[in-house]
C-alpha atoms as a PDB file:
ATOM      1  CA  UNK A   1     -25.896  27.289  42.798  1.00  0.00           C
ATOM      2  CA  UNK A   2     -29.185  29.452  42.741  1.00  0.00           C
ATOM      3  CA  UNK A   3     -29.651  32.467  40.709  1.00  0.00           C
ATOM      4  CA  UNK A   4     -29.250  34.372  44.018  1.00  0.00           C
ATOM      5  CA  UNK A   5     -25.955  33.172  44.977  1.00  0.00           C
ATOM      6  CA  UNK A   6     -24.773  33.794  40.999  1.00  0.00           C
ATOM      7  CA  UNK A   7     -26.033  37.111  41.477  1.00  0.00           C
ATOM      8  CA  UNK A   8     -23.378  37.457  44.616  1.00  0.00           C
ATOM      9  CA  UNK A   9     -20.573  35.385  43.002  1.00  0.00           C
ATOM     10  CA  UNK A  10     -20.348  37.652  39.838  1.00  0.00           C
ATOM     11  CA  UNK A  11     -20.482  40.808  41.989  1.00  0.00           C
ATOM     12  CA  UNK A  12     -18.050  40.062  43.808  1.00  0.00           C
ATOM     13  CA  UNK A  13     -15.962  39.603  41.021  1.00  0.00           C
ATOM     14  CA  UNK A  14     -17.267  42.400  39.249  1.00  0.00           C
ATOM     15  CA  UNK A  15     -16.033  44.660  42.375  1.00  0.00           C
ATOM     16  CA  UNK A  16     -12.385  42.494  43.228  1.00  0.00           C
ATOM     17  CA  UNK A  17     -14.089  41.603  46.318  1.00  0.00           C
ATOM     18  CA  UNK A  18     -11.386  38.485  47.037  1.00  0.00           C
ATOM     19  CA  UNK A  19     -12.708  38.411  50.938  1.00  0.00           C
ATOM     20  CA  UNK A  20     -16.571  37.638  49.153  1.00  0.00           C
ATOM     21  CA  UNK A  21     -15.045  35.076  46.618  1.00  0.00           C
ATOM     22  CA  UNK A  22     -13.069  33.413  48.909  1.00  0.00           C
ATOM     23  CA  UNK A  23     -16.110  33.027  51.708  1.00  0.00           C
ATOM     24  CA  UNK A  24     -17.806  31.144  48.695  1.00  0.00           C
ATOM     25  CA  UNK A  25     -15.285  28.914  47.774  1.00  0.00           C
ATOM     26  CA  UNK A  26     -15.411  27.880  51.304  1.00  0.00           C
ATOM     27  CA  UNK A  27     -18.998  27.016  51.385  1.00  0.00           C
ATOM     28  CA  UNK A  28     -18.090  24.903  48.393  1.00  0.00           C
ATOM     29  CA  UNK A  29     -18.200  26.940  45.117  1.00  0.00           C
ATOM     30  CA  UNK A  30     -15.530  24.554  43.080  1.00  0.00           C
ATOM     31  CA  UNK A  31     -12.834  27.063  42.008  1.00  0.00           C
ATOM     32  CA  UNK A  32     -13.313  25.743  38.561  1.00  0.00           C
ATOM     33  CA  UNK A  33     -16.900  26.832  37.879  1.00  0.00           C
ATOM     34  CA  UNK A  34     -18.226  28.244  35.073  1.00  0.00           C
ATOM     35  CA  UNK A  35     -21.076  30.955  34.996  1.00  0.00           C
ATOM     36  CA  UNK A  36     -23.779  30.228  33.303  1.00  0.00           C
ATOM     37  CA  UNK A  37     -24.932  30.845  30.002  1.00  0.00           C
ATOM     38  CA  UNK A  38     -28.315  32.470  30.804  1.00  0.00           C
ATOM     39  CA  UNK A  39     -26.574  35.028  33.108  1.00  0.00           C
ATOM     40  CA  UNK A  40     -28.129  38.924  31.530  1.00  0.00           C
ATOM     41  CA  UNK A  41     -25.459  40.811  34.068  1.00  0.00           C
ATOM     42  CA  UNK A  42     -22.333  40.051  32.150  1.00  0.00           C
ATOM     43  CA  UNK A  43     -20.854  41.305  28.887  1.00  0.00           C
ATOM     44  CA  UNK A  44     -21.859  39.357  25.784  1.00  0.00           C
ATOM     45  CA  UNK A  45     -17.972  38.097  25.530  1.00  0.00           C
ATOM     46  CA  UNK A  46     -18.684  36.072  28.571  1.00  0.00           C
ATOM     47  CA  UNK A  47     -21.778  34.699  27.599  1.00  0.00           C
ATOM     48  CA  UNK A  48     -20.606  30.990  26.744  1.00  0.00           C
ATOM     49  CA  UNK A  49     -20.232  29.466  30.378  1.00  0.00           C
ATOM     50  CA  UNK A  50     -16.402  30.937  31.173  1.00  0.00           C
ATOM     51  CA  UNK A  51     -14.371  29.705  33.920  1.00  0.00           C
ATOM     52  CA  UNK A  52     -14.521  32.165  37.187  1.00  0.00           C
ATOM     53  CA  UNK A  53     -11.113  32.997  36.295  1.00  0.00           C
ATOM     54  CA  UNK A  54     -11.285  33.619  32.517  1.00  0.00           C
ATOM     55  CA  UNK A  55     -14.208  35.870  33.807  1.00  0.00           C
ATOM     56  CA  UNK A  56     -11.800  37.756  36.293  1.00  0.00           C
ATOM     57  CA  UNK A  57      -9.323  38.233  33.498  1.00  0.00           C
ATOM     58  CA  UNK A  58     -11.774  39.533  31.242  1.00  0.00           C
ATOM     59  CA  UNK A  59     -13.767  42.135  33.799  1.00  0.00           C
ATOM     60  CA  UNK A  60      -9.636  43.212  35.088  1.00  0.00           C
ATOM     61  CA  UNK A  61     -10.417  42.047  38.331  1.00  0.00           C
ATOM     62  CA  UNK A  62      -6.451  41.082  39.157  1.00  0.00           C
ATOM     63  CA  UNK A  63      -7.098  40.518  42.569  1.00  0.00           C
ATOM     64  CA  UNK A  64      -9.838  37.949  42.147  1.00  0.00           C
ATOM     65  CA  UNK A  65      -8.007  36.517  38.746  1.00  0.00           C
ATOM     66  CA  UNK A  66      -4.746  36.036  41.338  1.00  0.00           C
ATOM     67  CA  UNK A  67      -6.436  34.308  44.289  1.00  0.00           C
ATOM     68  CA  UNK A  68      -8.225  31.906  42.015  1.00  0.00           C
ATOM     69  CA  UNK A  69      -5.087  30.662  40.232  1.00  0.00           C
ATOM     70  CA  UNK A  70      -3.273  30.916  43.541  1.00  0.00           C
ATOM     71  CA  UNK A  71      -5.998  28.487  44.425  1.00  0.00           C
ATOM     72  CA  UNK A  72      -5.340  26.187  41.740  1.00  0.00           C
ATOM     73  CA  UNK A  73      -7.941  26.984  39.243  1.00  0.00           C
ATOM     74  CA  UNK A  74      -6.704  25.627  35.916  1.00  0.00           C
ATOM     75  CA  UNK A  75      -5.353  28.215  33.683  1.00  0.00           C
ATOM     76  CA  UNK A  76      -6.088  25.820  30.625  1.00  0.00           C
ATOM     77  CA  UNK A  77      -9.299  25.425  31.067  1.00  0.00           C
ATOM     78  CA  UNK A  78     -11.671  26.838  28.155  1.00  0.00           C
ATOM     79  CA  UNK A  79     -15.571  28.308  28.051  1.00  0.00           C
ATOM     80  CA  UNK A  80     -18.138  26.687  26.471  1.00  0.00           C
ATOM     81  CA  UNK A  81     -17.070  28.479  22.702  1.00  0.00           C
ATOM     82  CA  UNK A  82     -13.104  27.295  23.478  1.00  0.00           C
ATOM     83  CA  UNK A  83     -11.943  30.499  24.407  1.00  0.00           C
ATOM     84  CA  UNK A  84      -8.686  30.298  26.030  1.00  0.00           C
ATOM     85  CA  UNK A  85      -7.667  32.394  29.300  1.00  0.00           C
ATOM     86  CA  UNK A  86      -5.732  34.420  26.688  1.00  0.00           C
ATOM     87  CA  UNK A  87      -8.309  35.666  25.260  1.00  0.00           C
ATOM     88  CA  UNK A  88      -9.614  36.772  28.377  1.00  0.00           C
ATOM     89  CA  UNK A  89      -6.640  38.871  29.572  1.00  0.00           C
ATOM     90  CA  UNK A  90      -6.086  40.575  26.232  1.00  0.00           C
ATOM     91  CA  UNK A  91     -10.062  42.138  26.063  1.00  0.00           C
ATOM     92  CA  UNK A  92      -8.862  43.408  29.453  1.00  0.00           C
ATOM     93  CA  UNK A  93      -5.341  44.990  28.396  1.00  0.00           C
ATOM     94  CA  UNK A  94      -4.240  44.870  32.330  1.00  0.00           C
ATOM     95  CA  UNK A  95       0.162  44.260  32.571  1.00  0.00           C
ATOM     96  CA  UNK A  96      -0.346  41.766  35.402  1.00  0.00           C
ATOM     97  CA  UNK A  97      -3.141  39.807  34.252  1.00  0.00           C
ATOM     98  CA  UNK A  98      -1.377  39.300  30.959  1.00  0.00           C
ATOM     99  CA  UNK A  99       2.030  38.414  32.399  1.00  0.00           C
ATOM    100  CA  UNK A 100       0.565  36.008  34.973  1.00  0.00           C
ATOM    101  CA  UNK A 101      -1.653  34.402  32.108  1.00  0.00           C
ATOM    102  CA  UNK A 102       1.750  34.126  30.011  1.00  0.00           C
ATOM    103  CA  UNK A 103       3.630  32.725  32.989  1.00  0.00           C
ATOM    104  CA  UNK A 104       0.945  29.297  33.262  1.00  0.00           C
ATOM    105  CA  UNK A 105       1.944  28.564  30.030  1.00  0.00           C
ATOM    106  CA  UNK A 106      -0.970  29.938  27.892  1.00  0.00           C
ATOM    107  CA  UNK A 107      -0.640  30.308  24.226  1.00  0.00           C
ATOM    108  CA  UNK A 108      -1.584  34.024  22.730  1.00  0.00           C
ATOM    109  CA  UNK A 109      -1.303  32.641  19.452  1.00  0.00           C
ATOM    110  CA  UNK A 110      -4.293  34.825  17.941  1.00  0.00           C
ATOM    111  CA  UNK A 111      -5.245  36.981  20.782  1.00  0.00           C
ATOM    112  CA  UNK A 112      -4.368  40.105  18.649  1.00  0.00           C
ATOM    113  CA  UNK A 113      -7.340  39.715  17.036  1.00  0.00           C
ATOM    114  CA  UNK A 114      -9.048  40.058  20.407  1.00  0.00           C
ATOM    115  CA  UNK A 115      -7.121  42.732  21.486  1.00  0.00           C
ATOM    116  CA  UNK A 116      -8.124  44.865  18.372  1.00  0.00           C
ATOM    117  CA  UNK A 117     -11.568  44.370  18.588  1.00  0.00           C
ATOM    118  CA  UNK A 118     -11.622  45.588  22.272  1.00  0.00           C
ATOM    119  CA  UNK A 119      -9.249  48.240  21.372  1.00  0.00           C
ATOM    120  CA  UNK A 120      -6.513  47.293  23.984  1.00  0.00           C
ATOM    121  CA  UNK A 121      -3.474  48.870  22.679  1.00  0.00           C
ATOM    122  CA  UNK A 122      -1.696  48.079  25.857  1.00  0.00           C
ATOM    123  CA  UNK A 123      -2.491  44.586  24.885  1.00  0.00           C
ATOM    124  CA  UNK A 124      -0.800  44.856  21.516  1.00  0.00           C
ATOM    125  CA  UNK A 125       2.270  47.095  22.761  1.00  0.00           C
ATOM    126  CA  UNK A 126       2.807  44.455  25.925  1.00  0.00           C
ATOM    127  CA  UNK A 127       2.893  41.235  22.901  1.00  0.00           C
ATOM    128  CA  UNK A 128       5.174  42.698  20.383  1.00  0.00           C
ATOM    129  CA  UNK A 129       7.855  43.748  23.757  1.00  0.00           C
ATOM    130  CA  UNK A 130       7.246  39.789  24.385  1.00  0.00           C
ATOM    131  CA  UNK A 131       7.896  39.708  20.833  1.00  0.00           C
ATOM    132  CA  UNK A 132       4.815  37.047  20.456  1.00  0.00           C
ATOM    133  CA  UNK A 133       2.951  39.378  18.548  1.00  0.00           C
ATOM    134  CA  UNK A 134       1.745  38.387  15.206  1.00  0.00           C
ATOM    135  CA  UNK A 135       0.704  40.668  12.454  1.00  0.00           C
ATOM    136  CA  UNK A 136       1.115  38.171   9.286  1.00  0.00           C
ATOM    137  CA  UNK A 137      -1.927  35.978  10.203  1.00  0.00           C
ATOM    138  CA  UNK A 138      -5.920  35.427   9.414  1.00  0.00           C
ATOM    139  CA  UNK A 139      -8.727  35.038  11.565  1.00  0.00           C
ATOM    140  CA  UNK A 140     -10.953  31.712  10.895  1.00  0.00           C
ATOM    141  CA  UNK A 141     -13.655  34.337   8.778  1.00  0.00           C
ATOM    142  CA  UNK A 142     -10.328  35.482   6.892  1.00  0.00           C
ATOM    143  CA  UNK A 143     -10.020  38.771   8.627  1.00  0.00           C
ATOM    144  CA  UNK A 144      -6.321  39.864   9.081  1.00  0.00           C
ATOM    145  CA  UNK A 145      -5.347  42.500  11.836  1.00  0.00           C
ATOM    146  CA  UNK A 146      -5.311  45.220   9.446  1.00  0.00           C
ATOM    147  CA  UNK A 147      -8.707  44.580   8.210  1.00  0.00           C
ATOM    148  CA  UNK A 148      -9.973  44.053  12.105  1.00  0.00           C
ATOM    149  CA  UNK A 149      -8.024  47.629  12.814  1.00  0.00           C
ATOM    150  CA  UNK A 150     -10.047  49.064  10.240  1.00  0.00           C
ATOM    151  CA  UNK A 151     -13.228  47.976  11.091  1.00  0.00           C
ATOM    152  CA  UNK A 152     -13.144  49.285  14.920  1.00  0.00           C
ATOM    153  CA  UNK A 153     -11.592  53.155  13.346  1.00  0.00           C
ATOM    154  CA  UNK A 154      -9.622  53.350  15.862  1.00  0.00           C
ATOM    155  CA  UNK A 155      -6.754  55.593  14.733  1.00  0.00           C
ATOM    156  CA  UNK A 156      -4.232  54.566  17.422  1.00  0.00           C
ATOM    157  CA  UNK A 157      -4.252  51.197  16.842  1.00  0.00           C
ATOM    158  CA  UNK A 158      -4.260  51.846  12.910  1.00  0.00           C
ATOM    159  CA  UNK A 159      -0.833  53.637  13.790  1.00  0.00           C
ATOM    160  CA  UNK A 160       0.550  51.540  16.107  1.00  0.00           C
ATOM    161  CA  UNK A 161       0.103  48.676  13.711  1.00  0.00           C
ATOM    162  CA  UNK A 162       1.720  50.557  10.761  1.00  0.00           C
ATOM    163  CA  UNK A 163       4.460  52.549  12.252  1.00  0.00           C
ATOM    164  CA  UNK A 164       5.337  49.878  15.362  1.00  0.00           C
ATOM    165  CA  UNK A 165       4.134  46.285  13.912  1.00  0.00           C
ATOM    166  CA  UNK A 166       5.070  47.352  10.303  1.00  0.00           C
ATOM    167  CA  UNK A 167       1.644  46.535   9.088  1.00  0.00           C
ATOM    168  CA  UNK A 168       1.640  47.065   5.037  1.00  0.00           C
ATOM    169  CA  UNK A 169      -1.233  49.667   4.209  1.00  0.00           C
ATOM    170  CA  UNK A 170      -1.238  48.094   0.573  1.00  0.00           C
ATOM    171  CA  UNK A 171       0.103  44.737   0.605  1.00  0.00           C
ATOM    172  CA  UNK A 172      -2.117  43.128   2.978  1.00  0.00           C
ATOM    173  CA  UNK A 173      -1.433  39.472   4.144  1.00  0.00           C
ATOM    174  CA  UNK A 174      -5.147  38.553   3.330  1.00  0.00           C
ATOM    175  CA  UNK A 175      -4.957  40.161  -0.345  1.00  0.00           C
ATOM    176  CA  UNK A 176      -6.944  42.567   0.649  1.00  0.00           C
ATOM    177  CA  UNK A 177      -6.921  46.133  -1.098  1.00  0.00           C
ATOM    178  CA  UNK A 178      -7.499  47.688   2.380  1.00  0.00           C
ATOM    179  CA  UNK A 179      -8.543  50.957   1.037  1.00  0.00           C
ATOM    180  CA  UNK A 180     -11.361  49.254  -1.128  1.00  0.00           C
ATOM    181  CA  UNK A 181     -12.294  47.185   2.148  1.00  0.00           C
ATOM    182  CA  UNK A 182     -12.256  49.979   4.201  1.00  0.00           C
ATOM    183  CA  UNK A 183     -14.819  52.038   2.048  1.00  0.00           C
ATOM    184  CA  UNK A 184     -16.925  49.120   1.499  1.00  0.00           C
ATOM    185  CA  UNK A 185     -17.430  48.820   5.535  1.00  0.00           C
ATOM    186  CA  UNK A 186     -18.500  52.163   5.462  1.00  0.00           C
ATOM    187  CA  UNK A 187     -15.336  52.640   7.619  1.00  0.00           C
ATOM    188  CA  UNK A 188     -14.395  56.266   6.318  1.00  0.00           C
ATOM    189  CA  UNK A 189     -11.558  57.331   8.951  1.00  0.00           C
ATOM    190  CA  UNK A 190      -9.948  54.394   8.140  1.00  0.00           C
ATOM    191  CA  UNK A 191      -9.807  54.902   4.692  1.00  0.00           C
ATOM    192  CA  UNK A 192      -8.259  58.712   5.011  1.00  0.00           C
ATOM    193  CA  UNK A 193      -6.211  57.294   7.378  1.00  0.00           C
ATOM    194  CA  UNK A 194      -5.090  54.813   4.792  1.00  0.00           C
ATOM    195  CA  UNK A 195      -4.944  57.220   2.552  1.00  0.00           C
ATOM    196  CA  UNK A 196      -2.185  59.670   4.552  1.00  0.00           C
ATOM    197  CA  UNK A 197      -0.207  56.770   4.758  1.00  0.00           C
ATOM    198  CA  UNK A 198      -0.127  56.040   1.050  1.00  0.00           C
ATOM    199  CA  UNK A 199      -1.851  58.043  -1.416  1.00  0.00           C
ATOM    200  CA  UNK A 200      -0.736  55.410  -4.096  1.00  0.00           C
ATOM    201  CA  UNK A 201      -3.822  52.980  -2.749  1.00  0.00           C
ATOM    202  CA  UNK A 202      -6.732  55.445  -4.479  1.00  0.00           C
ATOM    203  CA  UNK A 203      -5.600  54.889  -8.032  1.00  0.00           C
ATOM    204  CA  UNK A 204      -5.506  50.748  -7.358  1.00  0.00           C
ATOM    205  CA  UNK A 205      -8.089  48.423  -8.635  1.00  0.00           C
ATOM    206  CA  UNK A 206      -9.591  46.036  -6.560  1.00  0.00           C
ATOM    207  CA  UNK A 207      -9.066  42.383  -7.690  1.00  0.00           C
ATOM    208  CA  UNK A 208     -11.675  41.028  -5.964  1.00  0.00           C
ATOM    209  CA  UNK A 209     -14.299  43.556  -7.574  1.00  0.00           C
ATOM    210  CA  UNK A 210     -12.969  43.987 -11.134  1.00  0.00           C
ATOM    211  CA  UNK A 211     -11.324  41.556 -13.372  1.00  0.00           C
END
C-alpha cells in the first residue's frame, strides 16, 4: 500500500466511513492489515503496527470495528507491542465495542489499567457490571489501579474506585502509602482527595522512605 492510499484507509476509519473501507478491501486491502509504524496521523497508542480493527476499536469507530469482524478479521490478533483488541476497546470506553470485543472471546484481564489512563469511566463501570473487573492487581512497572488513578487526578475515577470498586485509600495492594506516592508525583488533588477520604493517612510514615 502507498502512503497515499494509507492516508485514505485511516480516514476512512477515522470518519466510520464503512462504504470507503469496504471499497478497499475489495481492491485487495487484506482485512487483517496492520498500519504502519511510521504513520504521524494517528495517536501515539496506535503507533506499534495495530490491526485495522484494534485501530477501529481504539478511534470508537463501531461501524468500521463491526464490518471488519463481520468480515472475519481476527479478534485475537495483536500489534506489534502485543496489545490485545481489549486494550483497544477500553481507551475508547464505547458499550458496543466493548461487548462485541467480550463476545469473540477476548480476555480484559488488565485492561483497567488502560481504561484509567484514558480516563474511561464507562470502561470501568461496564467491567465491574460484567463483574471482570479487577482492582487487586499490578501493572508489569508495579503500578496498581489506585496508584494509576492517582497519577491521571481524575477525581471521578478516584471515587468510583473507592466508593464502587472498594479501592483501600491506605492499604494499597502494591504497599504503597498512596498519600506519600501521591505527593511525590506532584499529584496534589489526589492527595486532598485522599486525604477527605481518610485523614488517618497524613500522620503515616512511609516504609519505603524511612526505616
Amino acid at each position: 500500500m502507498s502512503n497515499e492510499q494509507w492516508d485514505n484507509i485511516i480516514s476512512s476509519i477515522k470518519q466510520d466511513n464503512v462504504n470507503n473501507l469496504d471499497e478497499h478491501i475489495k481492491s485487495g486491502l487484506c482485512i487483517d492489515s496492520k498500519i504502519p509504524c511510521d504513520r504521524l496521523d494517528i495517536p501515539q497508542y496506535c503507533s506499534f503496527c495495530p490491526p485495522l480493527v484494534s485501530f477501529a476499536a481504539y478511534i470508537g469507530s463501531v461501524g468500521c470495528f463491526e464490518y471488519l469482524l463481520n468480515k472475519g478479521a481476527k479478534a485475537g490478533l495483536l500489534d506489534g507491542f502485543r496489545t490485545p483488541l481489549s486494550y483497544f476497546a477500553a481507551a475508547s470506553g464505547i458499550p458496543k465495542i466493548l461487548i462485541c470485543t467480550q463476545s469473540r472471546g477476548i480476555s480484559f484481564v488488565g485492561a483497567e489499567f488502560i481504561a484509567i489512563e484514558h480516563q474511561q469511566l464507562k470502561t470501568l463501570e461496564w467491567m465491574q457490571e460484567k463483574r471482570i473487573l479487577k482492582t487487586q492487581i499490578i501493572d508489569p512497572q508495579g503500578f496498581s489501579p489506585m496508584m494509576c488513578a492517582i497519577l491521571t487526578e481524575n477525581i471521578d475515577i478516584l471515587t468510583f474506585l473507592t466508593n464502587k470498586a472498594f479501592c483501600s485509600v491506605s492499604n494499597d495492594v502494591s504497599g504503597t502509602k498512596l498519600l506519600h506516592f501521591s505527593i511525590r508525583m506532584e499529584k496534589y488533588n489526589s492527595a486532598l482527595f485522599l486525604i477527605n477520604h481518610n485523614r488517618s493517612d497524613v500522620n503515616e510514615l512511609d516504609k519505603n522512605i524511612f526505616a
